[in-house]
N, C-alpha and C. Protein backbone atom coordinates (compact mmCIF):
# COMPACT_ATOMS: atom_id res chain seq x y z
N UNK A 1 109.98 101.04 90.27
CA UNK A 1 109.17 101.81 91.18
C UNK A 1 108.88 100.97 92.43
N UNK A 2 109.06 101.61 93.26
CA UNK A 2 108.55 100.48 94.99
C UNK A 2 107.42 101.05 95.46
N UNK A 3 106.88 100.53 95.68
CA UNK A 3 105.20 100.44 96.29
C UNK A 3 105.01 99.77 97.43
N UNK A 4 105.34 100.36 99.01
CA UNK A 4 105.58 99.35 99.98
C UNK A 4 103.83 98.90 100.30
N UNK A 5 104.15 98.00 101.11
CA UNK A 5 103.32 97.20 101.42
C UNK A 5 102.25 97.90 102.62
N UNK A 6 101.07 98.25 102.59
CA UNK A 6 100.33 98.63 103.76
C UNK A 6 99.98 97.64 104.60
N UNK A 7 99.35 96.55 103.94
CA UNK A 7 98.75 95.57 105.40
C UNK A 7 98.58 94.36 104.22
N UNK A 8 99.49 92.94 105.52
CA UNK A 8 98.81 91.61 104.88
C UNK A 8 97.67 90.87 105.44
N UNK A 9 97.78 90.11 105.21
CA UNK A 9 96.33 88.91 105.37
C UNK A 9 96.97 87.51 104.87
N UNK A 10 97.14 86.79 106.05
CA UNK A 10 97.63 85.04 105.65
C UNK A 10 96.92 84.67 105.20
N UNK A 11 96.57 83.55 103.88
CA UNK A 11 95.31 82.99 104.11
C UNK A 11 95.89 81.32 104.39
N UNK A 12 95.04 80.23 104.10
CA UNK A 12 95.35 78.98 104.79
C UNK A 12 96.04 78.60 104.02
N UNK A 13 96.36 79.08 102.58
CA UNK A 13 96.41 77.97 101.49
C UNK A 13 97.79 78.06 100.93
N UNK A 14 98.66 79.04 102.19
CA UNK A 14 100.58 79.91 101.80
C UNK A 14 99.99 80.88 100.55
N UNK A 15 98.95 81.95 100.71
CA UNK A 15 98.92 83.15 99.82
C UNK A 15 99.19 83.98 100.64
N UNK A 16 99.30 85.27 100.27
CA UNK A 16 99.31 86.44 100.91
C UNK A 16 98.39 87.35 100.40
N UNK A 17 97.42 88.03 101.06
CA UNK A 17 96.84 89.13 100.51
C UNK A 17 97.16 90.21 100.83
N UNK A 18 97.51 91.35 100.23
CA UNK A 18 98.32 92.14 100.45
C UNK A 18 98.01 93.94 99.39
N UNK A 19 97.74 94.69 100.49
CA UNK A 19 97.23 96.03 100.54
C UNK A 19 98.78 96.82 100.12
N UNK A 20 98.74 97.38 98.98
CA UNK A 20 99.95 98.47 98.82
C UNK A 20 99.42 99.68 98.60
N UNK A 21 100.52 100.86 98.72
CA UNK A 21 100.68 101.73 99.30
C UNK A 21 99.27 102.09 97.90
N UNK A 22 98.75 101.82 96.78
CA UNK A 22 98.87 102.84 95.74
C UNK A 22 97.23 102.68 95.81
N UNK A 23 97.01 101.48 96.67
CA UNK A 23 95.40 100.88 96.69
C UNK A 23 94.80 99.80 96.14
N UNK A 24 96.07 99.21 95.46
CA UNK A 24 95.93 98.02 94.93
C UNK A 24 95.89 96.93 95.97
N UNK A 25 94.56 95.66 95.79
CA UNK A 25 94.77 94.57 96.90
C UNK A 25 95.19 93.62 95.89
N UNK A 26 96.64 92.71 96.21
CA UNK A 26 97.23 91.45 95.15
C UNK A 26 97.39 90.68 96.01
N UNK A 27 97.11 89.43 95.41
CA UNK A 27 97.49 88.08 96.52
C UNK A 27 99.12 87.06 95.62
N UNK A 28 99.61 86.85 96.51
CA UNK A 28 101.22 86.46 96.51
C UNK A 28 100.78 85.28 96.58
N UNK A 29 101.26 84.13 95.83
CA UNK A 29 101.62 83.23 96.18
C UNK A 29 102.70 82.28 96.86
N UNK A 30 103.00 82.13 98.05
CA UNK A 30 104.34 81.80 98.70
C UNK A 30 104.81 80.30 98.60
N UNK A 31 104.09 79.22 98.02
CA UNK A 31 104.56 78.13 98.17
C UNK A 31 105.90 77.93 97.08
N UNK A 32 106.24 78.37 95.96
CA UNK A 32 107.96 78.14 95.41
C UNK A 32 108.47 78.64 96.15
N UNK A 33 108.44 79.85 97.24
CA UNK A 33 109.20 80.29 98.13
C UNK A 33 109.55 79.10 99.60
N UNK A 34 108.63 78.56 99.51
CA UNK A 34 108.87 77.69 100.65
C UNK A 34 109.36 76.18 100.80
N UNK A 35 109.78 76.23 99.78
CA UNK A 35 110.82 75.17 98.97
C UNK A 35 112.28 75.33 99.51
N UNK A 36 112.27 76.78 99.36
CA UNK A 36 113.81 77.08 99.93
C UNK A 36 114.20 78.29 101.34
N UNK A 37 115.20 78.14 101.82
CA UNK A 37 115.25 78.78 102.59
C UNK A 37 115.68 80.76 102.85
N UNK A 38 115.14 81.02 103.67
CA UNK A 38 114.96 81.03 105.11
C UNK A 38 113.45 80.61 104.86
N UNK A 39 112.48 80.47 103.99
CA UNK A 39 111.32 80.61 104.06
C UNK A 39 110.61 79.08 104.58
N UNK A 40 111.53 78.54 104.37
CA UNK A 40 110.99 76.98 104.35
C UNK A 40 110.32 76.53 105.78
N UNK A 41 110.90 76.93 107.23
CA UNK A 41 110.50 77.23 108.33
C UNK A 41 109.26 77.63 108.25
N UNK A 42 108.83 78.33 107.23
CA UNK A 42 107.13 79.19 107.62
C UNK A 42 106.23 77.92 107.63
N UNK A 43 106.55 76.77 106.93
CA UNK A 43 105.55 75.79 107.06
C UNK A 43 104.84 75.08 108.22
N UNK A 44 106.52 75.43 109.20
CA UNK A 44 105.84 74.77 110.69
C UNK A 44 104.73 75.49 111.03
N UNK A 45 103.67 74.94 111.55
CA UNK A 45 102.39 75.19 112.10
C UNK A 45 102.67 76.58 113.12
N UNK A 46 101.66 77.40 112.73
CA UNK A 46 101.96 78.62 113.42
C UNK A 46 102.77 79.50 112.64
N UNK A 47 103.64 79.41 112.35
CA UNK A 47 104.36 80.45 111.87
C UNK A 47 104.30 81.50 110.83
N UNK A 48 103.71 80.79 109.36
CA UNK A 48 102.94 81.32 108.00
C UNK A 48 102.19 82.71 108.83
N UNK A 49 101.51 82.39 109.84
CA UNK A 49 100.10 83.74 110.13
C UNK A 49 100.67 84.22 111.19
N UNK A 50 102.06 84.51 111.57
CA UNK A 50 102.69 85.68 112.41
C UNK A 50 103.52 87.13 111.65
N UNK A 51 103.18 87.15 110.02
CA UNK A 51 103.10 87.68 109.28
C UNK A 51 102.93 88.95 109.65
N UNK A 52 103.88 90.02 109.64
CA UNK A 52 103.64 91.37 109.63
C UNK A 52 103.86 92.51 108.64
N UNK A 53 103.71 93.60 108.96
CA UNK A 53 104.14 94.41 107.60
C UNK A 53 105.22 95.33 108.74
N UNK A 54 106.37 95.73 108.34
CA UNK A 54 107.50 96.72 109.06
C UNK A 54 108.17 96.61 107.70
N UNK A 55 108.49 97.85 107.52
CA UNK A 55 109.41 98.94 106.93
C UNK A 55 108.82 99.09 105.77
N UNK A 56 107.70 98.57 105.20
CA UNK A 56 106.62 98.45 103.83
C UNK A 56 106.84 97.28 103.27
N UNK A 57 106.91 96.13 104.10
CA UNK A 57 107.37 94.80 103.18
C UNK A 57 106.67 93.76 104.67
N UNK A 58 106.75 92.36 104.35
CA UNK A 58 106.40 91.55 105.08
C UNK A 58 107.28 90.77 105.63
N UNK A 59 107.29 90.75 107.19
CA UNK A 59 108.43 90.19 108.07
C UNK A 59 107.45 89.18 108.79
N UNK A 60 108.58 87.60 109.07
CA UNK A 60 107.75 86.73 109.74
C UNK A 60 108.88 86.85 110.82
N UNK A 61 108.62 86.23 112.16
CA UNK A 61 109.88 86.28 113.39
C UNK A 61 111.13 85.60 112.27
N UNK A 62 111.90 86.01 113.06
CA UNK A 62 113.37 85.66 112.96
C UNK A 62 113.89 86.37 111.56
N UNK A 63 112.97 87.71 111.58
CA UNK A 63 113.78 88.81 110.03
C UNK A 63 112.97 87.78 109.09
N UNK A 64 112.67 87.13 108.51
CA UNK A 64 112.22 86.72 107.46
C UNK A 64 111.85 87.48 107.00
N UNK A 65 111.81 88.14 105.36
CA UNK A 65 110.46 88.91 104.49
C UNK A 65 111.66 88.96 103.31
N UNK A 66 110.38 89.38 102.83
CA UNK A 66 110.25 89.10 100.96
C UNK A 66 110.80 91.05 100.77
N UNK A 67 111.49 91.26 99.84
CA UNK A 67 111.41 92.11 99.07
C UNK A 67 110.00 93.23 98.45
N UNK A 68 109.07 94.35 99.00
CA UNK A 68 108.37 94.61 98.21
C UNK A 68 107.69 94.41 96.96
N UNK A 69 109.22 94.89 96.17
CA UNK A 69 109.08 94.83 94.72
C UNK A 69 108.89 93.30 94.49
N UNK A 70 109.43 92.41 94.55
CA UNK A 70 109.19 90.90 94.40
C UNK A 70 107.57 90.71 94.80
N UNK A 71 106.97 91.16 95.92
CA UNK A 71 105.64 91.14 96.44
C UNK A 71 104.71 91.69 94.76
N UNK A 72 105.00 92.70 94.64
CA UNK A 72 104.45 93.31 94.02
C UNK A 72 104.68 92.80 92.40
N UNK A 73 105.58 92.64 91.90
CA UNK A 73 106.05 91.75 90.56
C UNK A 73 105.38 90.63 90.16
N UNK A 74 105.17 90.01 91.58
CA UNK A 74 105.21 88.24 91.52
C UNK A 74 103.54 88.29 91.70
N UNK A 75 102.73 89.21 92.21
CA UNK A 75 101.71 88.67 92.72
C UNK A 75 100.25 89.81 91.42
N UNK A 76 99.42 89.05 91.91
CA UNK A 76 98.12 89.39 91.24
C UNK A 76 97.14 90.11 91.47
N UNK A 77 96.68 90.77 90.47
CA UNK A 77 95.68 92.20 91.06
C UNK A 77 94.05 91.02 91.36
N UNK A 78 93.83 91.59 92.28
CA UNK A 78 92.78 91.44 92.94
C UNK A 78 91.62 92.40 93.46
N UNK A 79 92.48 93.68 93.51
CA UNK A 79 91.22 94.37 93.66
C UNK A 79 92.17 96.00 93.34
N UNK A 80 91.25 97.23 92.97
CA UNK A 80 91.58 98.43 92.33
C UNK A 80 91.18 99.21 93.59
N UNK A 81 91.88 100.66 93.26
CA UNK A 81 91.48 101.55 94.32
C UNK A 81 90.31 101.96 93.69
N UNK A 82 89.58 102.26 94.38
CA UNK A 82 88.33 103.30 93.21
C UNK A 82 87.01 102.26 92.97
């Protein structure tokens, strides 16, 4: 099932907080991702919190983003709709 992504939130620490479509808020953890590439770049200063949401998933410049479903698989409920 895909559940795109409504809206993120960088925080300082390489998480993601992250609003999906169903009302669920889960926070991602990105640091094994940034071990390897294309992601590994997000570490330079600045870049991690240019974080957007386009097409229901999260894009950093230069096309970077994660898969939804991976967003959603990998990460932790944090907050319920309701």
């Amino acid at each position: 099932m895909l559940i795109n992504v409504k809206t993120v939130y960088p925080c300082p620490d390489f998480h993601l907080e992250l609003e999906f479509e169903n009302g669920e808020w889960r926070r991602f953890d990105m640091r094994p991702l940034l071990q390897m590439k294309p992601w590994s770049c997000l570490t330079l200063p600045g870049r991690f919190d240019r974080v957007r949401v386009d097409y229901g998933t999260v894009v950093w410049p230069g096309e970077i983003d994660i898969a939804p479903e991976t967003l959603y698989d990998d990460s932790v409920l944090i907050q319920c709709a309701g």
